[in-house]
Protein backbone atom coordinates (compact mmCIF):
# COMPACT_ATOMS: atom_id res chain seq x y z
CA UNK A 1 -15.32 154.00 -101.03
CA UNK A 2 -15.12 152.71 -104.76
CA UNK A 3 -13.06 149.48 -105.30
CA UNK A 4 -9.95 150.28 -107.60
CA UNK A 5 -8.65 147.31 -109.90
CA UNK A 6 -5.34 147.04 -112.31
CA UNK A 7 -6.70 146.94 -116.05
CA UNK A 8 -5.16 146.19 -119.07
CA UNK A 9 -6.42 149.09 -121.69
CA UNK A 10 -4.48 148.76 -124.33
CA UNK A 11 -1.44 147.07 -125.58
CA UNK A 12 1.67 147.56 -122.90
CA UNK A 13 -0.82 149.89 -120.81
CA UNK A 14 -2.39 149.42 -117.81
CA UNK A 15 -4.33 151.84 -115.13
CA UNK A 16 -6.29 151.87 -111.38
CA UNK A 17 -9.86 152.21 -112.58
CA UNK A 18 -12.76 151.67 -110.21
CA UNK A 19 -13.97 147.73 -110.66
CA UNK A 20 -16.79 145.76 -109.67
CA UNK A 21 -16.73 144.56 -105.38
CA UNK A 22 -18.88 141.37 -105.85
CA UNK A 23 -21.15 139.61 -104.20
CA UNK A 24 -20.55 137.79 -100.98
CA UNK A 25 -18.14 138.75 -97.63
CA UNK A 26 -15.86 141.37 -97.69
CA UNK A 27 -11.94 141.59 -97.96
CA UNK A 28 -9.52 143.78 -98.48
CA UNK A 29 -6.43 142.90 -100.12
CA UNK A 30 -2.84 142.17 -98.52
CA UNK A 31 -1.10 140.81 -101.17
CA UNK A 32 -1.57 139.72 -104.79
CA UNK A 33 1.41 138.38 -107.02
CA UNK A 34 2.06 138.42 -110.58
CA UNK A 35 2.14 135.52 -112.80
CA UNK A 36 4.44 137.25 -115.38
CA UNK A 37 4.12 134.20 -118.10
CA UNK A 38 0.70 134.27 -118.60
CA UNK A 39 0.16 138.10 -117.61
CA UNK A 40 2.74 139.35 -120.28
CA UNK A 41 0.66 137.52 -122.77
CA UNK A 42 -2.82 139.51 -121.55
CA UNK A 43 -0.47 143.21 -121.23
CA UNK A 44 0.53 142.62 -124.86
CA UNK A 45 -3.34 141.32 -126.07
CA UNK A 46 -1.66 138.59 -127.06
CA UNK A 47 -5.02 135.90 -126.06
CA UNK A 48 -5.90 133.96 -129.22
CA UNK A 49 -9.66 134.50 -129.60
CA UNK A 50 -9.78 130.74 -129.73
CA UNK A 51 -8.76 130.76 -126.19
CA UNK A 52 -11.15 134.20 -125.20
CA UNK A 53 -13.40 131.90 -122.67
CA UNK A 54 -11.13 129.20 -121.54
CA UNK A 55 -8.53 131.99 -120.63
CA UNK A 56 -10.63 133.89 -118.69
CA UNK A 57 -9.82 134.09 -114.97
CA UNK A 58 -11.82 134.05 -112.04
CA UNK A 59 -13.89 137.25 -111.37
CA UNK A 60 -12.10 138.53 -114.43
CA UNK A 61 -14.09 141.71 -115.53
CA UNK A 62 -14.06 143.29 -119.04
CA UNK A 63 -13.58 141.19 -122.42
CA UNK A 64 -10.06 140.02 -124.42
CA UNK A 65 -7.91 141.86 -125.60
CA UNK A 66 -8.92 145.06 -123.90
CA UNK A 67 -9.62 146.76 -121.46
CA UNK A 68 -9.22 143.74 -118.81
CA UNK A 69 -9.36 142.92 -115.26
CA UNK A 70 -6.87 139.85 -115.25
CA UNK A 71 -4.71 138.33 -112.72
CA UNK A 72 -5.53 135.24 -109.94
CA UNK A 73 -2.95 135.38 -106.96
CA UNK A 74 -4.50 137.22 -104.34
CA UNK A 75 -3.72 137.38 -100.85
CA UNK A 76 -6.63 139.33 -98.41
CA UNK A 77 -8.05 139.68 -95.37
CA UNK A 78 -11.78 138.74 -94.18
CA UNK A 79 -13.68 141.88 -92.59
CA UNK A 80 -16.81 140.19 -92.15
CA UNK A 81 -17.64 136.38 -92.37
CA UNK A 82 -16.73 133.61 -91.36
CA UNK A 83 -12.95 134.47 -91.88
CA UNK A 84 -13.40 137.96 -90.70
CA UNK A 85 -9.83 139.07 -89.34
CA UNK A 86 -8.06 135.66 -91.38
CA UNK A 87 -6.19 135.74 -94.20
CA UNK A 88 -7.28 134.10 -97.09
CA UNK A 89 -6.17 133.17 -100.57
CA UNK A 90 -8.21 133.44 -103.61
CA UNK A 91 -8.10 133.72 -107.49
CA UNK A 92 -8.73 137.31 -107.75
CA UNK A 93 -7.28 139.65 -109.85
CA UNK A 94 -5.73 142.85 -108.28
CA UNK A 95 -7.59 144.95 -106.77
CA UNK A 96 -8.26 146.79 -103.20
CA UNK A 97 -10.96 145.42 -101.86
CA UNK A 98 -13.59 143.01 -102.81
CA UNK A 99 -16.61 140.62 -102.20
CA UNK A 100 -16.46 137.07 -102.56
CA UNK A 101 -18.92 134.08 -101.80
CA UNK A 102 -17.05 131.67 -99.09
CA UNK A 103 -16.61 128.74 -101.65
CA UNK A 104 -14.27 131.17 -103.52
CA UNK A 105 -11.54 131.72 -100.66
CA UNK A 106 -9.84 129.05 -98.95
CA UNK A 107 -7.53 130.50 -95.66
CA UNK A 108 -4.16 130.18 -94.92
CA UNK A 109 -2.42 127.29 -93.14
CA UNK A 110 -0.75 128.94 -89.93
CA UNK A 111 2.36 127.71 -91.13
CA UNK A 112 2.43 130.26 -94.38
CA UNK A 113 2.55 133.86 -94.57
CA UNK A 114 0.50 136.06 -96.40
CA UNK A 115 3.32 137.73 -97.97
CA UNK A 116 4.68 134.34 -99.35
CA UNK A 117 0.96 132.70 -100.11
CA UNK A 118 0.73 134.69 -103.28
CA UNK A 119 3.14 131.87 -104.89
CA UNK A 120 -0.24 129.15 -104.21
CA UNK A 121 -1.42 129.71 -107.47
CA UNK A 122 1.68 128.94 -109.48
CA UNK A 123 2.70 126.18 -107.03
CA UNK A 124 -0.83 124.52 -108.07
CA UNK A 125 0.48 124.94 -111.78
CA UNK A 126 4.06 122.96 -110.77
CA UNK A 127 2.03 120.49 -109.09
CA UNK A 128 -0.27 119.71 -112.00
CA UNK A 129 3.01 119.67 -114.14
CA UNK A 130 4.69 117.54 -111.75
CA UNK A 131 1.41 114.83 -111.67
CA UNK A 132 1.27 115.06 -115.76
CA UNK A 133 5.21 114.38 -116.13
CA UNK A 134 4.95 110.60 -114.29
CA UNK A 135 8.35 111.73 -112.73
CA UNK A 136 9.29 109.27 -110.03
CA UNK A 137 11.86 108.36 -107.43
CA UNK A 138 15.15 108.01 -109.17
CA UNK A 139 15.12 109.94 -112.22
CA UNK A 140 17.11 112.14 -114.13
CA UNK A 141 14.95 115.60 -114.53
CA UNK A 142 15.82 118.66 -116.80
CA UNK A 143 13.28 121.48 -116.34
CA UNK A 144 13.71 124.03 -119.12
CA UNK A 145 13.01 127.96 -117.55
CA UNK A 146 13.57 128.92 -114.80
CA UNK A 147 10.70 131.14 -114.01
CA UNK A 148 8.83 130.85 -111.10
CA UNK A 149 6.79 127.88 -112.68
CA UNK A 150 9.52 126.32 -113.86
CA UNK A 151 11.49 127.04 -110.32
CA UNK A 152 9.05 125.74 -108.24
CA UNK A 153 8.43 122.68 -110.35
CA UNK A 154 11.88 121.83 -110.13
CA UNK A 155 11.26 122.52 -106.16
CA UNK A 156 8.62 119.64 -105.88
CA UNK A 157 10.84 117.34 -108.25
CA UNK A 158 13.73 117.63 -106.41
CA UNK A 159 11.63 116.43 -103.24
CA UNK A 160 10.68 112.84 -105.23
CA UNK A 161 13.50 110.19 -103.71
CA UNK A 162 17.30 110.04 -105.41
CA UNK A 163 15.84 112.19 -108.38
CA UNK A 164 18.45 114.20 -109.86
CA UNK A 165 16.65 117.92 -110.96
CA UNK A 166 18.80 120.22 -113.07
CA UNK A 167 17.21 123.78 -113.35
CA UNK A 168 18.39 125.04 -117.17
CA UNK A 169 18.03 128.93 -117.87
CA UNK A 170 20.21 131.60 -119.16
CA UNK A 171 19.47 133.76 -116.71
CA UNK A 172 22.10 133.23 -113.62
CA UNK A 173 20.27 130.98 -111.32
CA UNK A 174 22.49 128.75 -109.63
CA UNK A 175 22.38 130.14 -105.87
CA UNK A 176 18.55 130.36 -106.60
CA UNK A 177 18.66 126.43 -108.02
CA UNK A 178 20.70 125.28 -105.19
CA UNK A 179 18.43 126.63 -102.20
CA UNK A 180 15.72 124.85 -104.42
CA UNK A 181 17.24 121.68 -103.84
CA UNK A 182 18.39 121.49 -107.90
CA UNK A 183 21.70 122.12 -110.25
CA UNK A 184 21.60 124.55 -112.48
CA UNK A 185 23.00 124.98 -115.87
CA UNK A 186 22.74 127.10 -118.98
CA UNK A 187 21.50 126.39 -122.23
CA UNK A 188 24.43 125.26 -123.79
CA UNK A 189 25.51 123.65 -121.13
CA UNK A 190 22.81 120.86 -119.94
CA UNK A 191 23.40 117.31 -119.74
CA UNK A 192 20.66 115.33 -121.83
CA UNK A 193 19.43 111.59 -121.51
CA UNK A 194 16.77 112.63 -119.43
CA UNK A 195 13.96 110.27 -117.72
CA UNK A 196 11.31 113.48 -117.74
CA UNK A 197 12.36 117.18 -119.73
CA UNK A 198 9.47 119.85 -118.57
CA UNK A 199 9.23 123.06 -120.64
CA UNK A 200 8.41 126.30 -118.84
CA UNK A 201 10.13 128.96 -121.08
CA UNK A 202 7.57 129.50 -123.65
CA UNK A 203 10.56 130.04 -126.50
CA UNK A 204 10.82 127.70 -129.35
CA UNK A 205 14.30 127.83 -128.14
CA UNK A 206 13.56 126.26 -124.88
CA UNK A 207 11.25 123.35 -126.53
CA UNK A 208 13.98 122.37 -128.85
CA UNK A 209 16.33 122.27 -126.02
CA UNK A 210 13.81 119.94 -124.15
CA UNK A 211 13.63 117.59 -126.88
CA UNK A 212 17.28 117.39 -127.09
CA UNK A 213 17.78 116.63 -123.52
CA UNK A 214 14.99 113.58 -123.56
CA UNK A 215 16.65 110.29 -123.24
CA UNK A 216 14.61 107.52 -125.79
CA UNK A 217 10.94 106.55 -125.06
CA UNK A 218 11.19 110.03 -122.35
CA UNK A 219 8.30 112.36 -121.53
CA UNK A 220 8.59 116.26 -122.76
CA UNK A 221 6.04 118.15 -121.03
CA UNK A 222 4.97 121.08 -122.24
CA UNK A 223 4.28 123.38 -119.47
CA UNK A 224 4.07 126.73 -121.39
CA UNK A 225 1.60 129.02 -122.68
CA UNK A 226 2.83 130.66 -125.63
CA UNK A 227 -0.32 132.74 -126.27
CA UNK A 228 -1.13 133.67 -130.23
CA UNK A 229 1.25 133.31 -133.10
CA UNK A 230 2.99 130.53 -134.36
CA UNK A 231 6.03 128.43 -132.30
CA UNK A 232 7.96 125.49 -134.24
CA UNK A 233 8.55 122.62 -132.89
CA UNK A 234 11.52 120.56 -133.93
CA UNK A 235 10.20 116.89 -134.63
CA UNK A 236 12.76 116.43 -137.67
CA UNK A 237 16.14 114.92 -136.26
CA UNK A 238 15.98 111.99 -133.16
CA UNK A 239 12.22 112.56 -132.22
CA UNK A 240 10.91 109.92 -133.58
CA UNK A 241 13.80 107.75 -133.67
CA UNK A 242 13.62 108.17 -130.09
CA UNK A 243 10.31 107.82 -129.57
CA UNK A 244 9.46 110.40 -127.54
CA UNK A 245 6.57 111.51 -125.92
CA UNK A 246 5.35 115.06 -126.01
CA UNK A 247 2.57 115.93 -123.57
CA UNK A 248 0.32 119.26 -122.76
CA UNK A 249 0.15 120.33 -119.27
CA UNK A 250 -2.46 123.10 -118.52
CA UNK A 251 -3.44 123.89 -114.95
CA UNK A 252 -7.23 124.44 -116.32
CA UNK A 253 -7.62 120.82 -116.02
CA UNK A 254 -6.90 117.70 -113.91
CA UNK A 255 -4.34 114.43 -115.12
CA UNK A 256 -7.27 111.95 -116.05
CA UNK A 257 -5.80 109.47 -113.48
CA UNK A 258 -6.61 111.88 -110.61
CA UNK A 259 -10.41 113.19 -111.84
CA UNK A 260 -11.85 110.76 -109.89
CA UNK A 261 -10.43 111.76 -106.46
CA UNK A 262 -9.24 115.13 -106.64
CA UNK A 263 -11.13 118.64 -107.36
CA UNK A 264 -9.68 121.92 -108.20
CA UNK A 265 -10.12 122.71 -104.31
CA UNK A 266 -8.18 119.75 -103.04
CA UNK A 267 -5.74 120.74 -105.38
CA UNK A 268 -5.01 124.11 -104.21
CA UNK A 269 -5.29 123.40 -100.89
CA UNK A 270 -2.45 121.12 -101.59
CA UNK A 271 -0.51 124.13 -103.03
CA UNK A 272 -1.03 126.21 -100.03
CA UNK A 273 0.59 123.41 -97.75
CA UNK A 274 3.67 123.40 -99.91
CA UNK A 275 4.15 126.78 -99.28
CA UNK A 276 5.51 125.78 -95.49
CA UNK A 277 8.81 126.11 -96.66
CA UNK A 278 10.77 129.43 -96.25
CA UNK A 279 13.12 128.89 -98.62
CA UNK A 280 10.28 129.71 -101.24
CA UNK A 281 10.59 133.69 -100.35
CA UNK A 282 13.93 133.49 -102.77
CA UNK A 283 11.02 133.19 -105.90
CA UNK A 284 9.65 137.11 -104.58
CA UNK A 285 12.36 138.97 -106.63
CA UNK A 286 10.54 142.22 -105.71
CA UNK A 287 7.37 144.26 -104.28
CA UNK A 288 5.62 147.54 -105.88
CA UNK A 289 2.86 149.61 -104.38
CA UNK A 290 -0.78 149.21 -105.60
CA UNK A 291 -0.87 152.81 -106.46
CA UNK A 292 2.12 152.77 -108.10
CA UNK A 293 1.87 149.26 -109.86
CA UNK A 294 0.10 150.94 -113.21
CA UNK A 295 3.58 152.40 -114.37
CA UNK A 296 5.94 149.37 -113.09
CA UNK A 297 3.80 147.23 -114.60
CA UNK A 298 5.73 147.09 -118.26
CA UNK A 299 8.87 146.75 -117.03
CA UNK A 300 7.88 144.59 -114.48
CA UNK A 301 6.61 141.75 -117.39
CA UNK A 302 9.36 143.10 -119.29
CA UNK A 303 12.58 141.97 -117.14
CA UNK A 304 13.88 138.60 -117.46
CA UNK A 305 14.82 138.08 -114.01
CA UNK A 306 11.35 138.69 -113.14
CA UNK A 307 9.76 135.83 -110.90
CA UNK A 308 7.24 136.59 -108.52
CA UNK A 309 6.47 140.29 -108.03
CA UNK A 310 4.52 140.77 -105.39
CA UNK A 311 2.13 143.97 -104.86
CA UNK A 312 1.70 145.68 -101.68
CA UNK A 313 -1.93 147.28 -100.65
C-alpha cells in the first residue's frame, strides 16, 4: 500500500497525494490536529522566503510555497518496534501511515488519550510562551486571542498562584474561558494595567490592544506568527513613556535561562503531561475524515471559531 499525505499545491488548495513512509518503525496514524495559525499561513503560501528553512517542519516533504507536506501534530500507533501496539506522539505532518526512527516519537502518558494528545504540540508552544513571559504568582494577565495557543496559554497561567488570567477575543468565549480557569472579555471591553499582556492573534489589531493593556515597565509577548507582509506596531502614544517591554516568543527555540537544563524533548514531554486534564477536549471544536480533509480544509483555516480540528484516519 502507498502512504497518502495532505499537500498544499497551490494557494487555498490542498489534495491526498502519495508521500514518502520514512525510514525507521512503522505507524499508522490515529489522530493528527491542525495548528490553524501557522497552517493558514502555509495554505495561503504566505512563508516569507526569509523564513523557507527555519519554517520547515519535521519530515516536511516538498519546498515553500508549493506543493508542501506541512503540519506537526500527529497522533499514531506503533506496528512494529519497540512501541508496537502504543500510541505515540510525533511531529509529523498528516498522513496515513509512516516510518519513523525511535528518537522521533515519544508515547503517551496513560493518563492522556490519543484523541486529545494532538493538542501536545501547541501546549509546548503555550509553555514556551508562558517561560518567555516571566509571569508569576500574583499577577494580573491579559492574553490577547483566543485560539487554541492563546487558550491554552491562558490554561497554564491561570494554574500560577492568585494570578488573575483574562482571555480577550471577539469571538464568544466565555463558557470556553471559564472551564479554562480564566475571564473572558472582548476587545473593547478588557481591563488594562497588566503585570504580563501575551499576543496570540496575529492582527495588528490584537498587538495594539496588548500594548494598551500593559501596565508601566510590563512585558508584551509576542506570541504570533504573522507570516509575510507587513504588520504595524503602535510604539507612538504611552510605549515608551511606559517603558514597556516587547519580547519574541517562538517555539523553535528555548528561553536562554532554561538552555542549559532543558532540550526540545524534555520540553514536549512536559506538554504531553499537561494534557492530563479533561477539560482540554473543549479546545477540539471539530473532527473531519482523512479522505475527506482535502475539501474541508479551506474552510476549516477559514472559520474563526476554529481551534483544534482534529482528523480522523
Amino acid at each position: 500500500m502507498t502512504a497518502h499525505a495532505l499537500w498544499c499545491v497551490a494557494e487555498g488548495r490542498a489534495e491526498l497525494q502519495p508521500a514518502s513512509e520514512g525510514t525507521g518503525h512503522a505507524y499508522r496514524a490515529l489522530f493528527s490536529g491542525i495548528s490553524r495559525g501557522t497552517e493558514r499561513l502555509v495554505a495561503a503560501g504566505r512563508v516569507p522566503p526569509s523564513e523557507f528553512s527555519r519554517m520547515r517542519a519535521p519530515f516536511q516533504e516538498g519546498e515553500f510555497p508549493f506543493p508542501v507536506k506541512y503540519g506537526y501534530a500527529m497522533v499514531a500507533e506503533g506496528m512494529d518496534g519497540p512501541f508496537a501496539g502504543r500510541a505515540v506522539f510525533s511531529l509529523h505532518p498528516h498522513q496515513d501511515r509512516f516510518r519513523l526512527p525511535e528518537a522521533a516519537v515519544l508515547p503517551l502518558p496513560d493518563s492522556v488519550p490519543p484523541s486529545r494528545a494532538v493538542l501536545a504540540a501547541n501546549m509546548e508552544t503555550a509553555l514556551n510562551i508562558l517561560w518567555d513571559s516571566g509571569a508569576g504568582a500574583g499577577d494580573r494577565i491579559a492574553v490577547v486571542g483566543a485560539g487554541v495557543v492563546g487558550a491554552l496559554t491562558g490554561y497554564l497561567a491561570a494554574r500560577l498562584p492568585g494570578a488573575e488570567v483574562a482571555l480577550i477575543d471577539p469571538q464568544p468565549r466565555g463558557d470556553l474561558a471559564r472551564m479554562l480557569g480564566c475571564a473572558h472579555a472582548l476587545p473593547d471591553a478588557a481591563d488594562g494595567d497588566c503585570d504580563v499582556v501575551i499576543h496570540a492573534s496575529a492582527s495588528a489589531a490584537g498587538l495594539a490592544l496588548a500594548l494598551d493593556l500593559a501596565g508601566p515597565e510590563a512585558a508584551v509577548v509576542e506570541a504570533s506568527w504573522h507570516g509575510a507582509g507587513e504588520t504595524p506596531v503602535a510604539l507612538g502614544g504611552a510605549f515608551h513613556s511606559r517603558r514597556l517591554r516587547l519580547i519574541s516568543s517562538q517555539v523553535g527555540a528555548l528561553p536562554p535561562v532554561r538552555r542549559p537544563r532543558w532540550t526540545f524533548r524534555r520540553r514536549l514531554e512536559k506538554a504531553l503531561s499537561l494534557l492530563s486534564d479533561p477539560v482540554l477536549d473543549a479546545l477540539i471544536s471539530g473532527e473531519t475524515a482523512f479522505a475527506d480533509l482535502p475539501a474541508a480544509y479551506p474552510g476549516i483555516l477559514a472559520a474563526p471559531q476554529t481551534l483544534c480540528h482534529r482528523i480522523r484516519y
